[in-house]
Protein backbone atom coordinates (compact mmCIF):
# COMPACT_ATOMS: atom_id res chain seq x y z
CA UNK A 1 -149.92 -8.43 248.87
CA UNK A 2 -148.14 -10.20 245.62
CA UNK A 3 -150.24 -10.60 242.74
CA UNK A 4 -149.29 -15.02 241.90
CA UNK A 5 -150.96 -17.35 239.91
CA UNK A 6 -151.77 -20.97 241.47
CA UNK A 7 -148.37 -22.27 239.56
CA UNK A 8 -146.46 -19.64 241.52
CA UNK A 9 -147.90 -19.57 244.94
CA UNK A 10 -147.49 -23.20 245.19
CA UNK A 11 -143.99 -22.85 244.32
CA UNK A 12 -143.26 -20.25 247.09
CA UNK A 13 -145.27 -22.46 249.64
CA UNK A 14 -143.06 -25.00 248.74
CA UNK A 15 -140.28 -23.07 249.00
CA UNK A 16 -141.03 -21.58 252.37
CA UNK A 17 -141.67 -25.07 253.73
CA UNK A 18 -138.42 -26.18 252.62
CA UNK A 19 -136.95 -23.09 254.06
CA UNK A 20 -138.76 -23.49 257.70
CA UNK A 21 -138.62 -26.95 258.22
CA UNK A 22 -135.50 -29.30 257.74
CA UNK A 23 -137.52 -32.44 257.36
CA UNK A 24 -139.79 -31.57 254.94
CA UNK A 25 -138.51 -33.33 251.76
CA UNK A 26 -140.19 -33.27 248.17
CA UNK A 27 -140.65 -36.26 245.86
CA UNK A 28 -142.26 -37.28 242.08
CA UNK A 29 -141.33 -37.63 238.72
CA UNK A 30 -139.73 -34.79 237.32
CA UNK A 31 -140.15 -32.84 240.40
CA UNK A 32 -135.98 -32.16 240.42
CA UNK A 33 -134.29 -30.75 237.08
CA UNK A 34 -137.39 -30.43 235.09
CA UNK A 35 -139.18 -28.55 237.77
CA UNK A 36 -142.61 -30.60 237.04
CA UNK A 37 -144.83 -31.10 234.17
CA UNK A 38 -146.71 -28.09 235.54
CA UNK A 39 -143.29 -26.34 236.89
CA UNK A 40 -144.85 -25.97 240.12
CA UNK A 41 -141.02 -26.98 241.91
CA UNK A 42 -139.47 -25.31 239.69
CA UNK A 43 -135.81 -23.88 240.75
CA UNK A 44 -136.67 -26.21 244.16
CA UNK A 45 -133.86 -28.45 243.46
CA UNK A 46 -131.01 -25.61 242.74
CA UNK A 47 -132.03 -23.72 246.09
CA UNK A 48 -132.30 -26.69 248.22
CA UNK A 49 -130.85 -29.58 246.79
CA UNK A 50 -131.20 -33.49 245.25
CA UNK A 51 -131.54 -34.61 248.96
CA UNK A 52 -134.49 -32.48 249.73
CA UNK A 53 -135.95 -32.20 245.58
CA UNK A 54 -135.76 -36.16 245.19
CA UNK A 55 -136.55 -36.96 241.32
CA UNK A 56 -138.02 -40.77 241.77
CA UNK A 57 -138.30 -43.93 239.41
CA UNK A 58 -142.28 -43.78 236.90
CA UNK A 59 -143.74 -45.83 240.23
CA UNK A 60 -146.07 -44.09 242.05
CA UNK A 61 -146.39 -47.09 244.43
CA UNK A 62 -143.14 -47.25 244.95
CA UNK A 63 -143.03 -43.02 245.49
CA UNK A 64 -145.80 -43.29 248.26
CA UNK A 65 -144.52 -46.30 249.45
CA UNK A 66 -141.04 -44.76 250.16
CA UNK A 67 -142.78 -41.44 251.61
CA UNK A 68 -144.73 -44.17 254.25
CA UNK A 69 -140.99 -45.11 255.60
CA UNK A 70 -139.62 -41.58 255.27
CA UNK A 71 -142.61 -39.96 257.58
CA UNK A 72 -142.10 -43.18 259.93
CA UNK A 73 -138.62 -41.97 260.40
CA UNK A 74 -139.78 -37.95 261.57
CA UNK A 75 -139.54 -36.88 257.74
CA UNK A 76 -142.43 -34.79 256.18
CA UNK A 77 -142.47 -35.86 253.03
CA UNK A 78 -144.57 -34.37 249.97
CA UNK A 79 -145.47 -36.27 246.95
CA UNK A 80 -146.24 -35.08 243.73
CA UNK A 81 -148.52 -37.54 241.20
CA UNK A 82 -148.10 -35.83 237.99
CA UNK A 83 -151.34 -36.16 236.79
CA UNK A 84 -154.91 -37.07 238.51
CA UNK A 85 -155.18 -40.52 236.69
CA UNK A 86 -151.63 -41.25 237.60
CA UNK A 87 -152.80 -42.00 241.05
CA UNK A 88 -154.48 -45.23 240.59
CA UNK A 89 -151.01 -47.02 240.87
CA UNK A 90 -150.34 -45.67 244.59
CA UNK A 91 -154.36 -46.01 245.55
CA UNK A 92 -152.65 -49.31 247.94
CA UNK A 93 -150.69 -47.61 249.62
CA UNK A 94 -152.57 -44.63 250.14
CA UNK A 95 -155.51 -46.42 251.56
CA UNK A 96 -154.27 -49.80 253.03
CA UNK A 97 -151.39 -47.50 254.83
CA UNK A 98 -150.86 -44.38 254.84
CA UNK A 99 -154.93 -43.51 256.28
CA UNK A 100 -154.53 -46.73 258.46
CA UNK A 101 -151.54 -46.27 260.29
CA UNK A 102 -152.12 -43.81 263.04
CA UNK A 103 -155.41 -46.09 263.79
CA UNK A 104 -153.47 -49.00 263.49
CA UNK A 105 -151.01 -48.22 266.12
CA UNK A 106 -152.95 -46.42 268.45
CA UNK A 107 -151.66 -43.27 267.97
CA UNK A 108 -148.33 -44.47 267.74
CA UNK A 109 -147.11 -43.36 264.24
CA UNK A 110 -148.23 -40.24 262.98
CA UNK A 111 -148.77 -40.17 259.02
CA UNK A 112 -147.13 -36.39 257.93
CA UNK A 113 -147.30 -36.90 254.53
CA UNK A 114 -148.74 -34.30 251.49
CA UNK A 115 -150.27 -35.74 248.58
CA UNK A 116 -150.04 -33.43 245.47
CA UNK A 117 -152.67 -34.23 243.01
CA UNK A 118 -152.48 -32.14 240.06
CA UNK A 119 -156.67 -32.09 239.44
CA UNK A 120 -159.47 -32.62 236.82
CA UNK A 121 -160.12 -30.77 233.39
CA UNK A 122 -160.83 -28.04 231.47
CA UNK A 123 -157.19 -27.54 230.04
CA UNK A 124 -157.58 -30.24 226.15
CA UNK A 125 -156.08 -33.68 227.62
CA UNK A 126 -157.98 -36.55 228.14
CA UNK A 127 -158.45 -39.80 230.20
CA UNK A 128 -155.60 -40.02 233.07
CA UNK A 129 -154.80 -36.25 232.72
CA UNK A 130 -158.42 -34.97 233.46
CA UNK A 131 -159.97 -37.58 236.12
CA UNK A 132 -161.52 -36.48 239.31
CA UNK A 133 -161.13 -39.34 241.77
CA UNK A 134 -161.49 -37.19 245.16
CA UNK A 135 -164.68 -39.34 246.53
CA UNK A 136 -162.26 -42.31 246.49
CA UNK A 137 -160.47 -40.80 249.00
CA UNK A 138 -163.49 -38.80 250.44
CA UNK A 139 -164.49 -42.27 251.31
CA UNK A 140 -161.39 -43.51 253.14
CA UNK A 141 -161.30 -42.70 257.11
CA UNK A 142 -157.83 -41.84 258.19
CA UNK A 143 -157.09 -39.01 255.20
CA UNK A 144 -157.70 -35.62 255.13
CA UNK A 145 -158.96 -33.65 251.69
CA UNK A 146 -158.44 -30.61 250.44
CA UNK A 147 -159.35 -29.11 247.30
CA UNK A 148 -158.66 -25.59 246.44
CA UNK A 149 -159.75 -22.79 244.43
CA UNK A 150 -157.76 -19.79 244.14
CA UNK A 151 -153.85 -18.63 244.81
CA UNK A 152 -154.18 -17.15 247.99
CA UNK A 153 -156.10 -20.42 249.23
CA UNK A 154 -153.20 -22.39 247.34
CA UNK A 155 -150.22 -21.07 249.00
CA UNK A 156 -151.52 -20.92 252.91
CA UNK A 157 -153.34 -24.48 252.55
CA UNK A 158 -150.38 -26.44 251.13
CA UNK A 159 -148.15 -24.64 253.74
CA UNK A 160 -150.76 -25.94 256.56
CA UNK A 161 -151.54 -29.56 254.76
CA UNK A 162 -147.60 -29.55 255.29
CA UNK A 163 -147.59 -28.57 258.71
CA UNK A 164 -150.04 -31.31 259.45
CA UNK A 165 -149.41 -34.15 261.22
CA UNK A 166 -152.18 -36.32 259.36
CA UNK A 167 -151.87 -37.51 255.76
CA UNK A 168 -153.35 -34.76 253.60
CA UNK A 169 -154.21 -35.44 249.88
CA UNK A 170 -154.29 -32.24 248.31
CA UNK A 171 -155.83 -31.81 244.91
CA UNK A 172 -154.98 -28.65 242.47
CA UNK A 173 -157.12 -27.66 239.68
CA UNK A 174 -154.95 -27.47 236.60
CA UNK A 175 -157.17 -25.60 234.74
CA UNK A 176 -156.48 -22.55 237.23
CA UNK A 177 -152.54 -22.71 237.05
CA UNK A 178 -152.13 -19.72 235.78
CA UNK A 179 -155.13 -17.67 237.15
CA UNK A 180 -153.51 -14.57 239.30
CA UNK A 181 -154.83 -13.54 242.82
CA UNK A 182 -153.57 -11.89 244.95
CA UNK A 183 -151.58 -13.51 248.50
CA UNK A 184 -149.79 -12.34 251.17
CA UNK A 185 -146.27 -14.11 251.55
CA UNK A 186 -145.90 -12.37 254.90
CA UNK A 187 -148.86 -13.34 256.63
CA UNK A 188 -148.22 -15.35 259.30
CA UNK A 189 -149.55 -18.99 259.09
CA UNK A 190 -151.38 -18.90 262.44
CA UNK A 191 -153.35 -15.99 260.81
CA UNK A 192 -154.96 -17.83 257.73
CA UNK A 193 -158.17 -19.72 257.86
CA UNK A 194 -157.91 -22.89 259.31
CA UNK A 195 -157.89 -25.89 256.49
CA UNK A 196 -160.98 -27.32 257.41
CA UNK A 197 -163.17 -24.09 256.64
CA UNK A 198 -165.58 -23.50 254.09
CA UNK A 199 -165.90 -20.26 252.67
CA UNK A 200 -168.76 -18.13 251.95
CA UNK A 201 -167.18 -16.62 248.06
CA UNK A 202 -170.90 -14.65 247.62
CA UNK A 203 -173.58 -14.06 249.84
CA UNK A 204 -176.74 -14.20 249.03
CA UNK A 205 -180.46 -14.97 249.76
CA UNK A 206 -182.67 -17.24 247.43
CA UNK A 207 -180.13 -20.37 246.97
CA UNK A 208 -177.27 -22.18 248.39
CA UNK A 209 -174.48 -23.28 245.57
CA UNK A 210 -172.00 -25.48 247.13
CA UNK A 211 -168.84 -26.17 245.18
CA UNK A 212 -165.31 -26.49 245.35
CA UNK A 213 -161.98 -26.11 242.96
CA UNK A 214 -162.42 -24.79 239.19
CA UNK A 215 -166.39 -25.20 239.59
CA UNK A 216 -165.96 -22.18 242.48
CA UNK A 217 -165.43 -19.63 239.53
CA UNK A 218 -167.95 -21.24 237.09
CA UNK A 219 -170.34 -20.99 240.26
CA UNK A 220 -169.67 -17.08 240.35
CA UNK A 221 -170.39 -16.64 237.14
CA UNK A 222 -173.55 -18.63 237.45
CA UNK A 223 -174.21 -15.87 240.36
CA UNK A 224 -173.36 -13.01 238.67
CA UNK A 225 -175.66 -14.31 235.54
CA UNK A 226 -178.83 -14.79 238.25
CA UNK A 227 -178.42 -11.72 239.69
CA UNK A 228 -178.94 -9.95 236.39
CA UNK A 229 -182.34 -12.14 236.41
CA UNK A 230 -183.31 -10.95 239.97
CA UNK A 231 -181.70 -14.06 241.85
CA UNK A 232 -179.47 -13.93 244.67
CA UNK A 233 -177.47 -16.53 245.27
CA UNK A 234 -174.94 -17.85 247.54
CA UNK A 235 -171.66 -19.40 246.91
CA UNK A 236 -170.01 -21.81 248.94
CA UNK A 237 -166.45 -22.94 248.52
CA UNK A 238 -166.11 -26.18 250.18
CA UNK A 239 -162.57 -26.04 250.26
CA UNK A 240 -162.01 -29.21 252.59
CA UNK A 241 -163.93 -32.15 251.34
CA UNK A 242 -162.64 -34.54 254.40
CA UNK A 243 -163.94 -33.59 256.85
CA UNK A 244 -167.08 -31.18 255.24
CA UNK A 245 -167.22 -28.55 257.42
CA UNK A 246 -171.56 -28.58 257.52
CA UNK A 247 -171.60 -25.65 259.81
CA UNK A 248 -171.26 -23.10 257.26
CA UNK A 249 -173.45 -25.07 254.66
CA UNK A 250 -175.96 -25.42 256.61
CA UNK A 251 -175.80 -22.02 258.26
CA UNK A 252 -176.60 -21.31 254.32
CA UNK A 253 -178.85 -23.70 253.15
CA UNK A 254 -181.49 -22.96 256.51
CA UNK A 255 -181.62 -19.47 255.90
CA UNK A 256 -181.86 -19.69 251.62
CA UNK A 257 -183.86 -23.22 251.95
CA UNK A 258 -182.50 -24.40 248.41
CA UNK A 259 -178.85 -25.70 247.55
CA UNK A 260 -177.01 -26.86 244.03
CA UNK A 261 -174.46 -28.88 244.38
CA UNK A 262 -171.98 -28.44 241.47
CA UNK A 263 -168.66 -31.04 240.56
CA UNK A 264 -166.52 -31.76 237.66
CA UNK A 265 -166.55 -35.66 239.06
CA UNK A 266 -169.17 -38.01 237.73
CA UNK A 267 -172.48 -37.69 240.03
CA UNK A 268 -172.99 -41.47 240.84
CA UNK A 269 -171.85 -41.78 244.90
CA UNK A 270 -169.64 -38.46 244.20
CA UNK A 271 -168.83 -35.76 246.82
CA UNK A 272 -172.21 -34.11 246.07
CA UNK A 273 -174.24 -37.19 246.84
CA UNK A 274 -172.70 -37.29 250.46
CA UNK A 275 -172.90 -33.90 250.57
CA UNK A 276 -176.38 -33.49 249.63
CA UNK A 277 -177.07 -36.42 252.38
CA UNK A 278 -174.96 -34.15 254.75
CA UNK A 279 -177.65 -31.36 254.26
CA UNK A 280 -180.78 -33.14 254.10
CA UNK A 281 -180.05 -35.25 257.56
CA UNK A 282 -179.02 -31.15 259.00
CA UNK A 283 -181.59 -29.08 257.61
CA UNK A 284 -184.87 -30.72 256.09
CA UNK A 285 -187.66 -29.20 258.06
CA UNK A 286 -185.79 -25.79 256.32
CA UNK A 287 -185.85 -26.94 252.70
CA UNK A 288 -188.65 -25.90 250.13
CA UNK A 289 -187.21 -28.36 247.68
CA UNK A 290 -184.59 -30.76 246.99
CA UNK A 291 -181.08 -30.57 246.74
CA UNK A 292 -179.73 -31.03 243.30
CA UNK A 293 -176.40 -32.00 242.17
CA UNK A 294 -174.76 -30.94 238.66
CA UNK A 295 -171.87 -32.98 237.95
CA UNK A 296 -169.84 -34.56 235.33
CA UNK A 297 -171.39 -37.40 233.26
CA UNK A 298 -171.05 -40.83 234.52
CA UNK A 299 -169.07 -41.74 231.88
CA UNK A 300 -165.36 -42.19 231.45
CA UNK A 301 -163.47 -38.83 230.93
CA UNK A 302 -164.23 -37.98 226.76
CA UNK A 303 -161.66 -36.55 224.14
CA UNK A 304 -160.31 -33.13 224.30
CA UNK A 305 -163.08 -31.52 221.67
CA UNK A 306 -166.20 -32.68 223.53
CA UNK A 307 -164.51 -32.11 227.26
CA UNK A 308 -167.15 -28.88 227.39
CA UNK A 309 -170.02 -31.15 227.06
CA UNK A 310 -169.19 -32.92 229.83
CA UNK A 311 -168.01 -30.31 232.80
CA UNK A 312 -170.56 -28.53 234.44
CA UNK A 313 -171.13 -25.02 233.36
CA UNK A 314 -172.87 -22.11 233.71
CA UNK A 315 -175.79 -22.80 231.85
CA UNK A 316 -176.57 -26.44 233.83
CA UNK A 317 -175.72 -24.80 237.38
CA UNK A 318 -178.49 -22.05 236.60
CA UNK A 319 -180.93 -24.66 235.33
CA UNK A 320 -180.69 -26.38 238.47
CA UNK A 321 -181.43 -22.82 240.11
CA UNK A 322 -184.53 -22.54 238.06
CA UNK A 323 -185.37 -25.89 239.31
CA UNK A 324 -184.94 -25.31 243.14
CA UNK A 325 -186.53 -22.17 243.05
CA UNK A 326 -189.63 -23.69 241.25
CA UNK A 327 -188.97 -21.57 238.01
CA UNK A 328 -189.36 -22.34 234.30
CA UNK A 329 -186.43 -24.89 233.12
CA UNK A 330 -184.95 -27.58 230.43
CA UNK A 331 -187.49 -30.18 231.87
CA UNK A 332 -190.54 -27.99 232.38
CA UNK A 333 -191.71 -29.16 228.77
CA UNK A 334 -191.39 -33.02 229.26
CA UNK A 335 -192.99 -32.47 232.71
CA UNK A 336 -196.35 -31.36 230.94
């Protein structure tokens, strides 16, 4: 086991995917000499060289767009967007292609293509450097989404999304860059948990909280903070957010009979809402109340100094416990 942080086992999955397979290729701005905004290719290009570390033109249309014809021709191309908000540009091609093509051509053309998506907020930028636009692509058939939480979760899920022969937009908390964990570089890939799994993080009794990227930490916390108040609960890291894998959620949620369901994105027809349709439709004759959702506001992303105010944190995640749980909590007052 290697003690990494996210930056670094990203890098090495990279790096080993460049090293296994001669048609994986990498692509973005910045991606070559600088090594990325976020150095997550960094030393890429001198190891493997400007025809496999491609540094492209500021057009993420055109960068997706060229990745469409390269996985057409056998390539398996994988794109960086250098920041979250960046990816508006290449949302066309993404959507009207990439998730369409397989369909289109009846299984003709497979879609191998990665989607890096440098994720959400938390680290003091603002609009188009802190955005969470997953449930865009949550809502597009044809794509796969991943979202992940930890190093050792980063290095073996980029490697699979790679391996994959269906379009894969992978999103990256930037906020957790630079958190350590530990991962084991010599595990074989077979051997790691398939991409599509959620994972039980904390078991527990009296609630379900389902999350997913940086909220998967602030979730712990929020667990660790209940069980000093006699409440056990459980933590769910989605990990894939297309397709949900509702097996282990609702495994959870029938035998606790209360879920949160915690996001950075703005709550209006976000990941939670489908998610908290997922479990109602599975498991309603085992809930004792209703699922709750704590999100970002559904507002645009604010400045830097009053980002705290507006991601979820501990505080709102165990308010929404008290609520589920039929406790004492922030609207107990106006209620009377």
């Amino acid at each position: 086991m290697t003690a990494l942080t996210m930056a670094k086992a990203l890098n090495a999955a990279l790096g080993r995917a460049l090293a296994d397979d001669p048609s994986v290729l990498i692509m973005g701005e910045d991606v070559g000499t600088l090594g990325g905004v976020f150095r997550i290719t960094d030393g890429l290009l001198a190891t493997h060289g400007a025809s496999r570390v491609i540094d492209t033109p500021l057009a993420e249309s055109g960068i997706v767009g060229t990745a469409v014809g390269l996985a057409y021709r056998g390539f398996r191309p994988v794109v960086e967007i250098q920041f979250d908000g960046f990816v508006y540009p290449a949302f066309d091609q993404i959507v009207c292609q990439v998730a369409k093509l397989h369909y289109r051509t009846r299984g003709a053309v497979r879609m191998p293509l990665t989607v890096r998506i440098p994720w959400a907020g938390g680290v003091g930028a603002a609009e188009h450097h802190s955005e969470s636009p997953e449930a865009y692509f949550v809502h597009t058939s044809g794509l796969r989404v991943v979202a992940v939480s930890n190093p050792s979760d980063a290095y073996f899920m980029l490697r699979q999304a790679i391996a994959c022969d269906d379009p894969v937009v992978f999103f990256e908390p930037k906020r957790l860059y630079h958190v350590k964990g530990e991962v084991d570089l010599d595990a074989a890939l077979a051997d790691a948990p398939p991409m599509g799994l959620a994972r039980v993080v904390r078991a527990g009794s009296d609630a379900t909280v389902v999350t997913y990227g940086a909220q998967v930490a602030t979730a712990l916390e929020a667990a660790e903070a209940a069980a000093d108040d006699g409440v056990s609960l459980e933590v769910i890291d989605l990990r894939s957010l297309s397709p949900v894998d509702y097996d282990t959620v609702a495994a959870s949620v029938r035998r606790t009979g209360r879920v949160v369901i915690t996001h950075e994105a703005p709550g209006e027809a976000g990941v939670g809402a489908e998610v908290a349709a997922g479990i109602t439709e599975r498991c309603f004759h085992h809930l004792e109340a209703p699922p709750l959702r704590v999100t970002g506001h559904d507002i645009p992303y604010p400045p830097a100094k009053l980002e705290r105010h507006h991601l979820p944190d501990l505080d709102r995640i165990l308010d929404a416990v008290d609520r589920v749980l039929d406790r004492p909590h922030s609207l107990s007052e106006a209620a009377q």
